[in-house]
C-alpha atoms as a PDB file:
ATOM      1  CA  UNK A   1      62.513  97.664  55.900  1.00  0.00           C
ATOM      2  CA  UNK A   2      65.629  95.643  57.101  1.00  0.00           C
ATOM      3  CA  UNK A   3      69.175  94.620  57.051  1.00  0.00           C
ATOM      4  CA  UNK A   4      69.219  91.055  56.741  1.00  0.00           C
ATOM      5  CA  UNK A   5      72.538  88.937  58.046  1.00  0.00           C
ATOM      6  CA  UNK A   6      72.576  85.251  56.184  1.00  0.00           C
ATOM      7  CA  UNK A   7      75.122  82.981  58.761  1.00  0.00           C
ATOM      8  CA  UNK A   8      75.115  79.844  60.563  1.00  0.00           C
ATOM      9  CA  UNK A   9      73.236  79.104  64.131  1.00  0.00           C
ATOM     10  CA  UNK A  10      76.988  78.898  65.301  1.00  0.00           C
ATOM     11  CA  UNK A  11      78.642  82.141  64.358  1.00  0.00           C
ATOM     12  CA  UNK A  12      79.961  83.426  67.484  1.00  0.00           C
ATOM     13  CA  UNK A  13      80.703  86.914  66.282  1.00  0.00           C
ATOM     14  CA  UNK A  14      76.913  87.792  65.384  1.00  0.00           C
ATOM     15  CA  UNK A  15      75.864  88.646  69.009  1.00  0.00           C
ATOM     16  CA  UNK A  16      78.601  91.948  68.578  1.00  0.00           C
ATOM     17  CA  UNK A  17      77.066  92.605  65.233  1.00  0.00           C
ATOM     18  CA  UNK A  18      73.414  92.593  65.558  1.00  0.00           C
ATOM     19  CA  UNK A  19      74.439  94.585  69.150  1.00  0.00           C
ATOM     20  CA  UNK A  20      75.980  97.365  66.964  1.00  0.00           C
ATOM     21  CA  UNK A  21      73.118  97.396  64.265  1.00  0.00           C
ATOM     22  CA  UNK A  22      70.015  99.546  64.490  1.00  0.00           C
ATOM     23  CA  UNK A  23      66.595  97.003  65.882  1.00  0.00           C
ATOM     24  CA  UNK A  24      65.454  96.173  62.426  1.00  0.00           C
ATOM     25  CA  UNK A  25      68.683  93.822  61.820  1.00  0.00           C
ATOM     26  CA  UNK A  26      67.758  89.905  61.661  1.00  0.00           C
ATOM     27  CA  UNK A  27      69.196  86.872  61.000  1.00  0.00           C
ATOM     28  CA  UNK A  28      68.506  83.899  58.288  1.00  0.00           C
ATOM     29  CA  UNK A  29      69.996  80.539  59.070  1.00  0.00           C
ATOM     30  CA  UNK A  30      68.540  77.127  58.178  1.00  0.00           C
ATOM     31  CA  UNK A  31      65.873  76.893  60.533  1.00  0.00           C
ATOM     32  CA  UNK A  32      64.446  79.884  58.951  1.00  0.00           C
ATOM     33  CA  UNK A  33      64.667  77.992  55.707  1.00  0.00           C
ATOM     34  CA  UNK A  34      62.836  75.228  57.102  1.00  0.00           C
ATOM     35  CA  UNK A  35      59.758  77.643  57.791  1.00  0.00           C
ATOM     36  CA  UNK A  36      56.790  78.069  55.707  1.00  0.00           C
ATOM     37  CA  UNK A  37      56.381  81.468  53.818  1.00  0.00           C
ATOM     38  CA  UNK A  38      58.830  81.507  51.162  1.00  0.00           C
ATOM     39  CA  UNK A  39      57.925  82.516  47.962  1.00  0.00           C
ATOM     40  CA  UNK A  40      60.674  82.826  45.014  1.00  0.00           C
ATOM     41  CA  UNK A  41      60.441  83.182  41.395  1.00  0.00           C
ATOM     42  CA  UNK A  42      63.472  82.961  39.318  1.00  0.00           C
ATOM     43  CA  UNK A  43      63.330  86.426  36.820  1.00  0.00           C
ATOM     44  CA  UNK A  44      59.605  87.254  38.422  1.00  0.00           C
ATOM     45  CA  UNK A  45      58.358  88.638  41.448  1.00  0.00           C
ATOM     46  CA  UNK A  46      60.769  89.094  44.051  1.00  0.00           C
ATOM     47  CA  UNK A  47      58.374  87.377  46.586  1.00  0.00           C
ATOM     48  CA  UNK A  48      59.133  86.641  50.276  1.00  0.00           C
ATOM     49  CA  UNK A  49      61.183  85.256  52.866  1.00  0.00           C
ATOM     50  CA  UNK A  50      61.782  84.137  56.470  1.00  0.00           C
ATOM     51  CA  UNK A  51      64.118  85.940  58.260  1.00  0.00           C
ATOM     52  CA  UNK A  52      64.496  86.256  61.856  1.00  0.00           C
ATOM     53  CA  UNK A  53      61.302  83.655  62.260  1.00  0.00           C
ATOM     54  CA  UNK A  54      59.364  86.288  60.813  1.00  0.00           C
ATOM     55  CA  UNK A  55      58.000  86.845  56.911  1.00  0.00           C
ATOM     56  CA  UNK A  56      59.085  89.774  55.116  1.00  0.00           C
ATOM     57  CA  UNK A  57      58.447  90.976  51.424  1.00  0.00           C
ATOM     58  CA  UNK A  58      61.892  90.885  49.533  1.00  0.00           C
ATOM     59  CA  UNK A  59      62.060  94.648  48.331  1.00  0.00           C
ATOM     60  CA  UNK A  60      61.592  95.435  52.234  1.00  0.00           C
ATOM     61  CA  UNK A  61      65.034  94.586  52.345  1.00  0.00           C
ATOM     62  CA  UNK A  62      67.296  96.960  52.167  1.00  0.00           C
ATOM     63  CA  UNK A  63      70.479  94.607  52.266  1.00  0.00           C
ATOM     64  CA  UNK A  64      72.363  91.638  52.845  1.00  0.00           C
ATOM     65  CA  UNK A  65      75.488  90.242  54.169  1.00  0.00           C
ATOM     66  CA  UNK A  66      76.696  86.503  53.904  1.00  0.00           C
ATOM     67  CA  UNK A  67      78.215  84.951  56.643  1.00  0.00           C
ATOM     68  CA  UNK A  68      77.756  81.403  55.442  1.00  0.00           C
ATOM     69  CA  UNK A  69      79.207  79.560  52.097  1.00  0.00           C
ATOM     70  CA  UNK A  70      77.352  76.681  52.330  1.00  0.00           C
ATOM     71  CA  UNK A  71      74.563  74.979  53.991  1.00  0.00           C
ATOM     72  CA  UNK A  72      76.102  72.586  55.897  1.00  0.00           C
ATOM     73  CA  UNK A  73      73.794  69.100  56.890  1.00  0.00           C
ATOM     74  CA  UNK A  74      74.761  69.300  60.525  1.00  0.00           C
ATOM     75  CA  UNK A  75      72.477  72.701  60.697  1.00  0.00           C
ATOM     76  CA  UNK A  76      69.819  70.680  60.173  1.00  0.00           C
ATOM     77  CA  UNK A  77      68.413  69.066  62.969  1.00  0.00           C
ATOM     78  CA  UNK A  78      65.155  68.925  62.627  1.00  0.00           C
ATOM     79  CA  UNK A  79      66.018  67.158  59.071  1.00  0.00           C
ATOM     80  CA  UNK A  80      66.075  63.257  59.187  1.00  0.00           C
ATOM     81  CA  UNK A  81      69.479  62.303  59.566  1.00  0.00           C
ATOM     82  CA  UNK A  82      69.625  60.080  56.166  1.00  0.00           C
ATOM     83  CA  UNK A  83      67.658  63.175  54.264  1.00  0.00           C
ATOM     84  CA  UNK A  84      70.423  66.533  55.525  1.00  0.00           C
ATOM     85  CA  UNK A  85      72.702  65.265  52.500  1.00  0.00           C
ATOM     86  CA  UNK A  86      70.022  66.009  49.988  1.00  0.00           C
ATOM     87  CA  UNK A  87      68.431  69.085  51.774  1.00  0.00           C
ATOM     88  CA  UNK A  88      71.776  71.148  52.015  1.00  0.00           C
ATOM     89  CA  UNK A  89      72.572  70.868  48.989  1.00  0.00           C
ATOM     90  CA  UNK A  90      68.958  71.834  48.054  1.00  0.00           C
ATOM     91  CA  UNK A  91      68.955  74.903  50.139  1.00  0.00           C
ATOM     92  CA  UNK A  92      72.701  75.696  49.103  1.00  0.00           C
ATOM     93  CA  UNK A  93      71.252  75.649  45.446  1.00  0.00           C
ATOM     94  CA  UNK A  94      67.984  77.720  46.534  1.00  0.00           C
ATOM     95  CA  UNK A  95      69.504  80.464  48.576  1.00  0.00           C
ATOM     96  CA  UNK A  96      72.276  80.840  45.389  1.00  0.00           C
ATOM     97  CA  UNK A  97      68.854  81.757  43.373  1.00  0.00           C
ATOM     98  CA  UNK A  98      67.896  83.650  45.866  1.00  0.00           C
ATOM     99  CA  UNK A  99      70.441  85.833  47.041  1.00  0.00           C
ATOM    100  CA  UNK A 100      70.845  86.301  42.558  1.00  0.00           C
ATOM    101  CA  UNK A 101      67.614  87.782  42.337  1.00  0.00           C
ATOM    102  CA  UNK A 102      67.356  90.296  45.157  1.00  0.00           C
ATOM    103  CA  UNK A 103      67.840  94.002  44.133  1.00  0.00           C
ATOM    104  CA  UNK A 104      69.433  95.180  47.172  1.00  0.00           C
ATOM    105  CA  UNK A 105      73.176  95.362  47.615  1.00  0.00           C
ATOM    106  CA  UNK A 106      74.540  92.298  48.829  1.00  0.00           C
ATOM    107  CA  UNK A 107      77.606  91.354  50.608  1.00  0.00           C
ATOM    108  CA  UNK A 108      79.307  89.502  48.477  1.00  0.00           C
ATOM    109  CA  UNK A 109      77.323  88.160  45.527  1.00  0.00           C
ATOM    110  CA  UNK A 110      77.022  84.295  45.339  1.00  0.00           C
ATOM    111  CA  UNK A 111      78.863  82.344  42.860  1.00  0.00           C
ATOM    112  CA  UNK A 112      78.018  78.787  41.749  1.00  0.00           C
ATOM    113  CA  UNK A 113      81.004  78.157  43.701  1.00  0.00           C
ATOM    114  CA  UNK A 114      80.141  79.659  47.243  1.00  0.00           C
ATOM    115  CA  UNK A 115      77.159  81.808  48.680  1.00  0.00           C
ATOM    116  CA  UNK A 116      79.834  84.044  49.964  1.00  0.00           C
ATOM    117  CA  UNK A 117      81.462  84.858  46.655  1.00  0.00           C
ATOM    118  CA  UNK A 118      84.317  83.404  44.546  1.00  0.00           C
ATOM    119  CA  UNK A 119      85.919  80.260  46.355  1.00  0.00           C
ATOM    120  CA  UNK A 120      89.395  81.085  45.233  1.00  0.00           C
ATOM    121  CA  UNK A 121      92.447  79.189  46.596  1.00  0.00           C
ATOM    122  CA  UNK A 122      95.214  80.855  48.111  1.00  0.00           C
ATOM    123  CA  UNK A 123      97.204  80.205  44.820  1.00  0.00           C
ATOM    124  CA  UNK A 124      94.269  82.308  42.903  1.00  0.00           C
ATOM    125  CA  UNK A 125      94.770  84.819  45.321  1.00  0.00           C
ATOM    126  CA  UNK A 126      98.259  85.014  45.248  1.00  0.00           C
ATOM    127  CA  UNK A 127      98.138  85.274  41.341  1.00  0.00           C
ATOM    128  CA  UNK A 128      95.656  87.844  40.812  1.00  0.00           C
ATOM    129  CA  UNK A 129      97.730  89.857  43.485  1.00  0.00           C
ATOM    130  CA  UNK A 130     101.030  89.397  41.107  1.00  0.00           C
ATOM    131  CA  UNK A 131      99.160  89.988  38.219  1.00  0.00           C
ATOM    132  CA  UNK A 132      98.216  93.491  40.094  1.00  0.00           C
ATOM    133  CA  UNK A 133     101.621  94.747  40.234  1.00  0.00           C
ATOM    134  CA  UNK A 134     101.319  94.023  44.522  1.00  0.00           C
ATOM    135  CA  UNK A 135     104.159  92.082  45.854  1.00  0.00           C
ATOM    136  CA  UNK A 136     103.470  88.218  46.935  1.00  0.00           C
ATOM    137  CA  UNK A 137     104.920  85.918  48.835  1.00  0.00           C
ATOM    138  CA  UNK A 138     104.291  82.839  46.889  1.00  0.00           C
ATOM    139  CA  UNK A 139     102.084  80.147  47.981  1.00  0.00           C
ATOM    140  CA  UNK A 140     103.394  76.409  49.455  1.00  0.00           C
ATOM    141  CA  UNK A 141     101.239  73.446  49.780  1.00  0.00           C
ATOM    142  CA  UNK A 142     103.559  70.727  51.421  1.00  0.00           C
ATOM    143  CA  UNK A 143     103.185  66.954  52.546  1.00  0.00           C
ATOM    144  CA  UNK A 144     104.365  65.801  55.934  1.00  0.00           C
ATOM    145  CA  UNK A 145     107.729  65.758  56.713  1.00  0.00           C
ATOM    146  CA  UNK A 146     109.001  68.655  53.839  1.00  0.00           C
ATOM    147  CA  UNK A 147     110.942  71.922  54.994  1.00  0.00           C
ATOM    148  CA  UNK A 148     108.159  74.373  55.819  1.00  0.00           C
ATOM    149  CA  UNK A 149     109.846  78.065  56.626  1.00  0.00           C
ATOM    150  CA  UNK A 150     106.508  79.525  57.063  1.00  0.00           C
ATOM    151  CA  UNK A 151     107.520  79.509  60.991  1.00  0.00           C
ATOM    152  CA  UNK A 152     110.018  82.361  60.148  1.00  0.00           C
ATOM    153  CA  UNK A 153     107.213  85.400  58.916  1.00  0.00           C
ATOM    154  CA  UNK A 154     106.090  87.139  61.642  1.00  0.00           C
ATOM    155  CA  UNK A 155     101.887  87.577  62.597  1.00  0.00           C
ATOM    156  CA  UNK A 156     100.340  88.681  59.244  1.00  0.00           C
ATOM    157  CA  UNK A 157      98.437  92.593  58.908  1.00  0.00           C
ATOM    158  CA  UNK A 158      95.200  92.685  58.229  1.00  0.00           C
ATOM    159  CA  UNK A 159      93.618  95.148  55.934  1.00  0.00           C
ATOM    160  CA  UNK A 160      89.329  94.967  55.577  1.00  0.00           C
ATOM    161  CA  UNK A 161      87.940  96.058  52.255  1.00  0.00           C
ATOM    162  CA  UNK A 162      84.342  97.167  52.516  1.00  0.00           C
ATOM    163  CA  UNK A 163      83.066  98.629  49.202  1.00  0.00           C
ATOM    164  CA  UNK A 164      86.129 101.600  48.679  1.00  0.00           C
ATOM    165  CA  UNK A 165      86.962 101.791  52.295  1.00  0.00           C
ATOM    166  CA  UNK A 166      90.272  99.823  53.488  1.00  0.00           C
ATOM    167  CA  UNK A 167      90.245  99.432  57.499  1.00  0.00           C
ATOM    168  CA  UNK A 168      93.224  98.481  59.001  1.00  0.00           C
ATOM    169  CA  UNK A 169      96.511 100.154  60.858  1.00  0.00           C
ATOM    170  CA  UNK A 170      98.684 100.028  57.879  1.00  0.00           C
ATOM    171  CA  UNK A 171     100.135 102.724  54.937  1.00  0.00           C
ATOM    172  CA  UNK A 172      97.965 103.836  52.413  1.00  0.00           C
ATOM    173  CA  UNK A 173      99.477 102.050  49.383  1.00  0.00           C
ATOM    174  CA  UNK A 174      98.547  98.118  51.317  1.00  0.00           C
ATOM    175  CA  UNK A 175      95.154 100.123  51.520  1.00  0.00           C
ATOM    176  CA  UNK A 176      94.472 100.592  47.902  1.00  0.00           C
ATOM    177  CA  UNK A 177      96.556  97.250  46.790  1.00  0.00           C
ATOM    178  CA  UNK A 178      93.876  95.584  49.052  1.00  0.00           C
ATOM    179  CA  UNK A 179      90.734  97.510  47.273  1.00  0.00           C
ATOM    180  CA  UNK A 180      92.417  97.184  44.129  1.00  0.00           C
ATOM    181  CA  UNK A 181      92.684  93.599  44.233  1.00  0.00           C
ATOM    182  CA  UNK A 182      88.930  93.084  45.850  1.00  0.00           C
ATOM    183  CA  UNK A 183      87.860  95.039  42.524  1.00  0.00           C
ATOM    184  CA  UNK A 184      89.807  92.569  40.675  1.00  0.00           C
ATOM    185  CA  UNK A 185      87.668  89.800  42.145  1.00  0.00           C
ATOM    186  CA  UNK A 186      84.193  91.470  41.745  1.00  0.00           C
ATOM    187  CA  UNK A 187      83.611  91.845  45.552  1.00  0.00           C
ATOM    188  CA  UNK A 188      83.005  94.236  47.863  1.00  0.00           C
ATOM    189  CA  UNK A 189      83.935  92.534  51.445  1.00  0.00           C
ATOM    190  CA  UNK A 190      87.294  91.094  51.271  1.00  0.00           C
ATOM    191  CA  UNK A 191      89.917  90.345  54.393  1.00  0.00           C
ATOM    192  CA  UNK A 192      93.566  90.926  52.927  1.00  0.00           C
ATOM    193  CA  UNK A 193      96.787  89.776  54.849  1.00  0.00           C
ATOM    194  CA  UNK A 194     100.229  91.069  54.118  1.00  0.00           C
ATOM    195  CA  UNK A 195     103.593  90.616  55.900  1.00  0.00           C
ATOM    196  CA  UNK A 196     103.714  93.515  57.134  1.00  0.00           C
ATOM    197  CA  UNK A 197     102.093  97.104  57.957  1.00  0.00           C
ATOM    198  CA  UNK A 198     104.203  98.694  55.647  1.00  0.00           C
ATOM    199  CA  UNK A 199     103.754 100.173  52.443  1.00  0.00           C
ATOM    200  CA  UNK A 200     106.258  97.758  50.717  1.00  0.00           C
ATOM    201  CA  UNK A 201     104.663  94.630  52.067  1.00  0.00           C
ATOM    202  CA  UNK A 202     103.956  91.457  50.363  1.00  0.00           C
ATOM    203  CA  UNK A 203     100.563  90.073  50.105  1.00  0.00           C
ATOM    204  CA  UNK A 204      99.997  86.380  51.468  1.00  0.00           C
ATOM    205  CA  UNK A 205      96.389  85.383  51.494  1.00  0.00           C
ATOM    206  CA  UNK A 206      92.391  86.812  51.419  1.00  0.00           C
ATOM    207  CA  UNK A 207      89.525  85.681  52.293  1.00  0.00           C
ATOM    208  CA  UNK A 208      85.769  86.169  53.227  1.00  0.00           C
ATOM    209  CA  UNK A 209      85.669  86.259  56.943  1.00  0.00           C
ATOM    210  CA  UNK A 210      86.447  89.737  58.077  1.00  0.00           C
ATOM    211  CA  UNK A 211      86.152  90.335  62.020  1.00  0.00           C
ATOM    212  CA  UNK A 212      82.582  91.355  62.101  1.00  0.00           C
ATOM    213  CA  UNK A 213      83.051  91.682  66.187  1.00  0.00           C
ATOM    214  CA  UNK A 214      84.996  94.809  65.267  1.00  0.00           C
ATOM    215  CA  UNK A 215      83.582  98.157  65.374  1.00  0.00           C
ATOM    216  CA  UNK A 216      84.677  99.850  63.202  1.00  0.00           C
ATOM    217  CA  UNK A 217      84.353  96.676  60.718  1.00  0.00           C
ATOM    218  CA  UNK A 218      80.690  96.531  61.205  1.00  0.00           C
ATOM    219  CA  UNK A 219      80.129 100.099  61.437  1.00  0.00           C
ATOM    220  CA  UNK A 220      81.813 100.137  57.953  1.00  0.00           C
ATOM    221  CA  UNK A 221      79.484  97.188  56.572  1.00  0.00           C
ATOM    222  CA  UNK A 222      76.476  99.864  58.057  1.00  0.00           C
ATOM    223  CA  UNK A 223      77.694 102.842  56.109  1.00  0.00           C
ATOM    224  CA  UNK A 224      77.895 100.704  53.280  1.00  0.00           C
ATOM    225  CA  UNK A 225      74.428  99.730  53.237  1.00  0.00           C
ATOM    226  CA  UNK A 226      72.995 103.047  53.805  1.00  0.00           C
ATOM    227  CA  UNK A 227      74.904 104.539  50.741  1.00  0.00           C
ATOM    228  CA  UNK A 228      74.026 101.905  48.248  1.00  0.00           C
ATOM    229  CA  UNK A 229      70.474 102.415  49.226  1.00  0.00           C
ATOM    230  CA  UNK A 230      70.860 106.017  48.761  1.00  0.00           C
ATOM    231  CA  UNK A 231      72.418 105.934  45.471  1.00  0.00           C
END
């Protein structure tokens, strides 16, 4: 059995991760999609994959986590430079299948949008949040040369959602506005940012790319895994 991590060649926070994680962690990226051994059939047999540069059976694993929304072409070099183009977006469209069709618990669930989950703008965000009863601070898009006051807030706080665990040095009610609103969006590994550590707070942005590099992030992500498996 194994954990399996799906990121880029380039993510510099893996080496922490996989550090932290028991032995029988690997990690898929594209050259490991470029490898022969594969085997997936849509609503069939789970089949097999390449992970790590080795084959595994898909019900050996036990779970995933998605560190990449895309393929992107410049991953490919071993790809003809005129051909990456077509092959991303081949493999982007494969590993969506794929990453449907496994039974394990998988962090987050791809979308047709992104492998990594809904690919909501900050303006999505900020309206689901609203919508939530959770205090915003609205979202600006600006051109050069208009009044930006975004210099005045001060560093954001940052509160990790994994599955019904908030992580973060902040009151309890920015903990459950942040799980409440990653419920909202149907996923289970969600970075939050509000103004401030305070309970009273205003939420300005979330995203996908929690700090895997910190402990008590990834051991989080670990405990998660071993309770979905158990239940």
């Amino acid at each position: 059995v194994m954990l399996g991590v799906l990121a880029s060649s380039h993510d510099q926070a893996l080496g922490r991760l996989v550090a932290d994680w028991p032995a029988h962690v690997s990690v898929l990226t594209c050259q490991d999609l470029c490898a022969a051994g594969w085997w997936h059939r849509p609503g069939g047999e789970l089949g097999a994959a390449v992970i790590g540069g080795r084959r595994v059976r898909a019900e050996a694993i036990e779970g995933v986590l998605t560190r990449l929304p895309y393929v992107d072409e410049t991953e490919l070099g071993d790809i003809v430079p005129g051909d990456r183009p077509y092959v991303a977006a081949e493999m982007t469209a494969f590993l969506s299948a794929w990453l449907s069709g496994l039974r394990c618990p998988v962090l987050n669930r791809a979308t047709a949008a992104s492998l990594m989950g809904p690919c909501w703008r900050t303006e999505k965000w900020v309206h689901t949040a609203a919508k939530l009863g959770i205090p915003v601070v609205a979202a600006r898009r600006s051109v050069p040369l208009a009044t930006d006051d975004s210099g005045s807030l001060s560093a954001p706080t940052t509160v990790t959602v994994v599955g019904q665990s908030g992580l973060g040095d902040v009151d309890e009610p920015l903990r459950k506005s942040a799980i409440r609103l990653a419920a909202k969006a149907g996923v289970s590994l969600l970075r939050v940012e509000f103004t401030t550590p305070d309970g009273d707070a205003a939420f300005l942005d979330a995203d996908y790319w929690v700090d895997i590099a910190d402990p008590d992030v990834s051991e989080a992500i670990l405990k998660y895994f071993a309770q979905q498996g158990q239940s």
